[in-house]
N, C-alpha and C. Protein backbone atom coordinates (compact mmCIF):
# COMPACT_ATOMS: atom_id res chain seq x y z
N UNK A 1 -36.19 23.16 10.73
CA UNK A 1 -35.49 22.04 11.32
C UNK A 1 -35.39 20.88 10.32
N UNK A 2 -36.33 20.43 9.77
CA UNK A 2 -36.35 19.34 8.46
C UNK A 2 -35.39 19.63 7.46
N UNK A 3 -35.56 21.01 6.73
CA UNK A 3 -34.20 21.80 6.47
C UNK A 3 -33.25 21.53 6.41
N UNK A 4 -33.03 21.67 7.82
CA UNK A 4 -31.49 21.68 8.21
C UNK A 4 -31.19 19.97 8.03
N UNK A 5 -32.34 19.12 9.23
CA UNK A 5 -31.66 17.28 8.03
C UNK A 5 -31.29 17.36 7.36
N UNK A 6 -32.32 17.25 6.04
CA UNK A 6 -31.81 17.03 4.72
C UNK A 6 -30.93 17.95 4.21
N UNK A 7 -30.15 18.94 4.61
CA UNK A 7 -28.96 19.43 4.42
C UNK A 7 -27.54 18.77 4.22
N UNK A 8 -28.15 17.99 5.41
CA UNK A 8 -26.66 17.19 6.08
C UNK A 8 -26.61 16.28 4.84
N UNK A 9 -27.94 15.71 4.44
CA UNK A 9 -27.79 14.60 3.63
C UNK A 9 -27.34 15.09 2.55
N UNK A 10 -27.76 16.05 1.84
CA UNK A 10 -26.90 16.26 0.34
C UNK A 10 -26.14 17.35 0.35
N UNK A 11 -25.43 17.58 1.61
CA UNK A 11 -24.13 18.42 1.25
C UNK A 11 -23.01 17.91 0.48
N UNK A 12 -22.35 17.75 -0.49
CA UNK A 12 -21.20 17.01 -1.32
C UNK A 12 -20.22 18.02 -1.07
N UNK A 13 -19.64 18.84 0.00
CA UNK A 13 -18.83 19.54 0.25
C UNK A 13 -17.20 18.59 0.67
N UNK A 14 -17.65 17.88 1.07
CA UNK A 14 -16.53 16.58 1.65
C UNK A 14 -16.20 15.39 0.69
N UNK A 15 -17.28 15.56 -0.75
CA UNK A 15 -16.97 14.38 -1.03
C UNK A 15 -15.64 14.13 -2.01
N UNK A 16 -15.12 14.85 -2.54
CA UNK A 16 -13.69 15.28 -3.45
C UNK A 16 -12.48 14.43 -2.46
N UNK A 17 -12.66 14.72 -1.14
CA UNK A 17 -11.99 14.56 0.27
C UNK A 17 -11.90 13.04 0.32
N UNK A 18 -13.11 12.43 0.23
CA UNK A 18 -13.47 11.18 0.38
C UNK A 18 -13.17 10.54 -0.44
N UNK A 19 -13.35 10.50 -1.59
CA UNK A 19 -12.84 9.53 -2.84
C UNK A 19 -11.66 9.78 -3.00
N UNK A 20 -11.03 10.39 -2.79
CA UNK A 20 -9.54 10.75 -2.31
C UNK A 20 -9.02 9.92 -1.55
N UNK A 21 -9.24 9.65 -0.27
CA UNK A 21 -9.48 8.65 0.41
C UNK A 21 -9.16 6.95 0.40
N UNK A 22 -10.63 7.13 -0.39
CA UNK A 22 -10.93 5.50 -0.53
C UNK A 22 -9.88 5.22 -1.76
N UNK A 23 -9.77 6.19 -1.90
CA UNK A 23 -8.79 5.43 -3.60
C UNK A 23 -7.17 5.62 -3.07
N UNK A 24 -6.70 6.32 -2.44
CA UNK A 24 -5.66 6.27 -0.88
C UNK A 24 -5.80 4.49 -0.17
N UNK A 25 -6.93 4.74 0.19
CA UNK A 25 -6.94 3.19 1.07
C UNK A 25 -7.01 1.83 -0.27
N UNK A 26 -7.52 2.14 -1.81
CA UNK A 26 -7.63 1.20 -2.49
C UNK A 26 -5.66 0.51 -2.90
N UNK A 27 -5.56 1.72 -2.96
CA UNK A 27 -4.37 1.59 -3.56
C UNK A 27 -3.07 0.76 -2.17
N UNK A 28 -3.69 1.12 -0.64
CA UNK A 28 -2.39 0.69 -0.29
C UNK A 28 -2.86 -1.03 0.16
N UNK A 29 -4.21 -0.82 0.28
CA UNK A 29 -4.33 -2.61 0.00
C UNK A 29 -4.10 -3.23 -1.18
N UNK A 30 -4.02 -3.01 -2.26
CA UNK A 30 -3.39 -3.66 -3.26
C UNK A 30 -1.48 -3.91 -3.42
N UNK A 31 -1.12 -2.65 -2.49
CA UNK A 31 0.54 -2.58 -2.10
C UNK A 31 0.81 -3.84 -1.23
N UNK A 32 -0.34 -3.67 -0.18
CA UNK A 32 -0.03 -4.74 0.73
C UNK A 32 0.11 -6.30 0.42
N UNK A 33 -1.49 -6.36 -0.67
CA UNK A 33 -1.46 -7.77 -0.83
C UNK A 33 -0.23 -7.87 -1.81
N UNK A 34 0.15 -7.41 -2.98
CA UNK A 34 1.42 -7.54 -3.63
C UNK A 34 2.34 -7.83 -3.38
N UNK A 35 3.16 -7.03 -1.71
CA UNK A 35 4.25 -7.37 -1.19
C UNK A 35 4.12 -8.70 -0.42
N UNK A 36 2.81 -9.30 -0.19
CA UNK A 36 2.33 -10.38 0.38
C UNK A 36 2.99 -11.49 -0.31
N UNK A 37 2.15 -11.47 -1.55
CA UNK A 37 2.55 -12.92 -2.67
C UNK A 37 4.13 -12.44 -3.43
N UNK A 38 4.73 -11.50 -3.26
CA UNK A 38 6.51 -11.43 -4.28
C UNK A 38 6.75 -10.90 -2.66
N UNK A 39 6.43 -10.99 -1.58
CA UNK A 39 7.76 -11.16 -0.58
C UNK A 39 8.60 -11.95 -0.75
N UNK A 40 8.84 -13.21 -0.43
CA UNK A 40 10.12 -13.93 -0.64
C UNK A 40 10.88 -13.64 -2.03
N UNK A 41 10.41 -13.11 -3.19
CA UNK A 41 11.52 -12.41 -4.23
C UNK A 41 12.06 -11.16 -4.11
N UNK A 42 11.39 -10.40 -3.00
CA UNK A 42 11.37 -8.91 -2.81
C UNK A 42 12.78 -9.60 -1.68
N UNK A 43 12.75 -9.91 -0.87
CA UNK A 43 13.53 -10.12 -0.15
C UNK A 43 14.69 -10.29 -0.13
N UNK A 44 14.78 -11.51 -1.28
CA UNK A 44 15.71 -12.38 -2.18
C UNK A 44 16.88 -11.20 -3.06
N UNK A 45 15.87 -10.05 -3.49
CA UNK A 45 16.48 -8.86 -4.32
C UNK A 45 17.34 -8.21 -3.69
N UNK A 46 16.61 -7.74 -2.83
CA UNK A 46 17.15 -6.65 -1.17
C UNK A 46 18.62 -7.28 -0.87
N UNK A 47 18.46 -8.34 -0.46
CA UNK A 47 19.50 -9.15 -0.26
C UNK A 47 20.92 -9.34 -1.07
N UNK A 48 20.59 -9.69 -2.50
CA UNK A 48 21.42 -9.71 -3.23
C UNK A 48 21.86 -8.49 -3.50
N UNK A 49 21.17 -7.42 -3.32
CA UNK A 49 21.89 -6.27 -3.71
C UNK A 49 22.88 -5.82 -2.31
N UNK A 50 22.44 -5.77 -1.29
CA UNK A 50 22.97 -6.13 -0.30
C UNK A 50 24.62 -6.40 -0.34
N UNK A 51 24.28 -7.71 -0.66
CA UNK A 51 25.58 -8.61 -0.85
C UNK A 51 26.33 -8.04 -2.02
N UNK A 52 26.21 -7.68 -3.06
CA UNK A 52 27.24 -7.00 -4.38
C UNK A 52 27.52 -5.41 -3.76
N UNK A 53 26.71 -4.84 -2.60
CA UNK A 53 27.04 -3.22 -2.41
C UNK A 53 27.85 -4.20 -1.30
N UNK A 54 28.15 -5.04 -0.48
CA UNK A 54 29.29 -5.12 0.27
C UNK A 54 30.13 -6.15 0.26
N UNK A 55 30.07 -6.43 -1.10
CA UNK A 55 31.49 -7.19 -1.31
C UNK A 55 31.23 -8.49 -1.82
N UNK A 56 30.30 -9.45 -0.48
CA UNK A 56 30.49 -10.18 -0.02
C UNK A 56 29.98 -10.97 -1.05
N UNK A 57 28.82 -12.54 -1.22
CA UNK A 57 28.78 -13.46 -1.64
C UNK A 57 27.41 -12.98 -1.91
N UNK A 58 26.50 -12.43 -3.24
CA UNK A 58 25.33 -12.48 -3.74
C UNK A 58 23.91 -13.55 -3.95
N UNK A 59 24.47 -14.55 -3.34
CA UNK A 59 23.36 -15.62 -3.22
C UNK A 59 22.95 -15.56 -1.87
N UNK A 60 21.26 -16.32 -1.66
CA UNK A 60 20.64 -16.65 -0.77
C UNK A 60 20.61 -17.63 -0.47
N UNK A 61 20.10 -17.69 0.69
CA UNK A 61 19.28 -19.12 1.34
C UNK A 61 18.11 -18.36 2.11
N UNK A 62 16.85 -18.97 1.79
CA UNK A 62 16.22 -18.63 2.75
C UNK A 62 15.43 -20.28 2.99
N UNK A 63 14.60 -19.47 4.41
CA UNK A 63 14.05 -21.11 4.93
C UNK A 63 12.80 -20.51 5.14
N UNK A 64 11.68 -21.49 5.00
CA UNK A 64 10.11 -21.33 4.84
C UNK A 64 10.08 -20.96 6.17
């Protein structure tokens, strides 16, 4: 039975899985905060391209 505990504890069968993972979750919080601080230029881009694929007038306005 003690055995079988400390089994659980140093099985590394999952851990390839896991750092996989965390470096999955590292990476999309760094996406997130990024699009955080260059949103309003990300936007600004979208937009203007926007505006030259339909014709129309390529400048912005945006409001805080």
């Amino acid at each position: 039975m003690l055995n079988k505990i400390k089994g659980l504890f140093m099985e590394e069968e999952g851990q390839g899985m896991t750092e996989y993972g965390l470096i999955l979750g590292l990476i999309a919080i760094v996406a997130i905060v990024g699009l955080g601080f260059l949103g309003k230029e990300v936007d600004a881009m979208f937009t203007k391209v926007k505006g030259a694929l339909s014709g129309g007038s390529s400048t912005t306005t945006t409001t805080p």
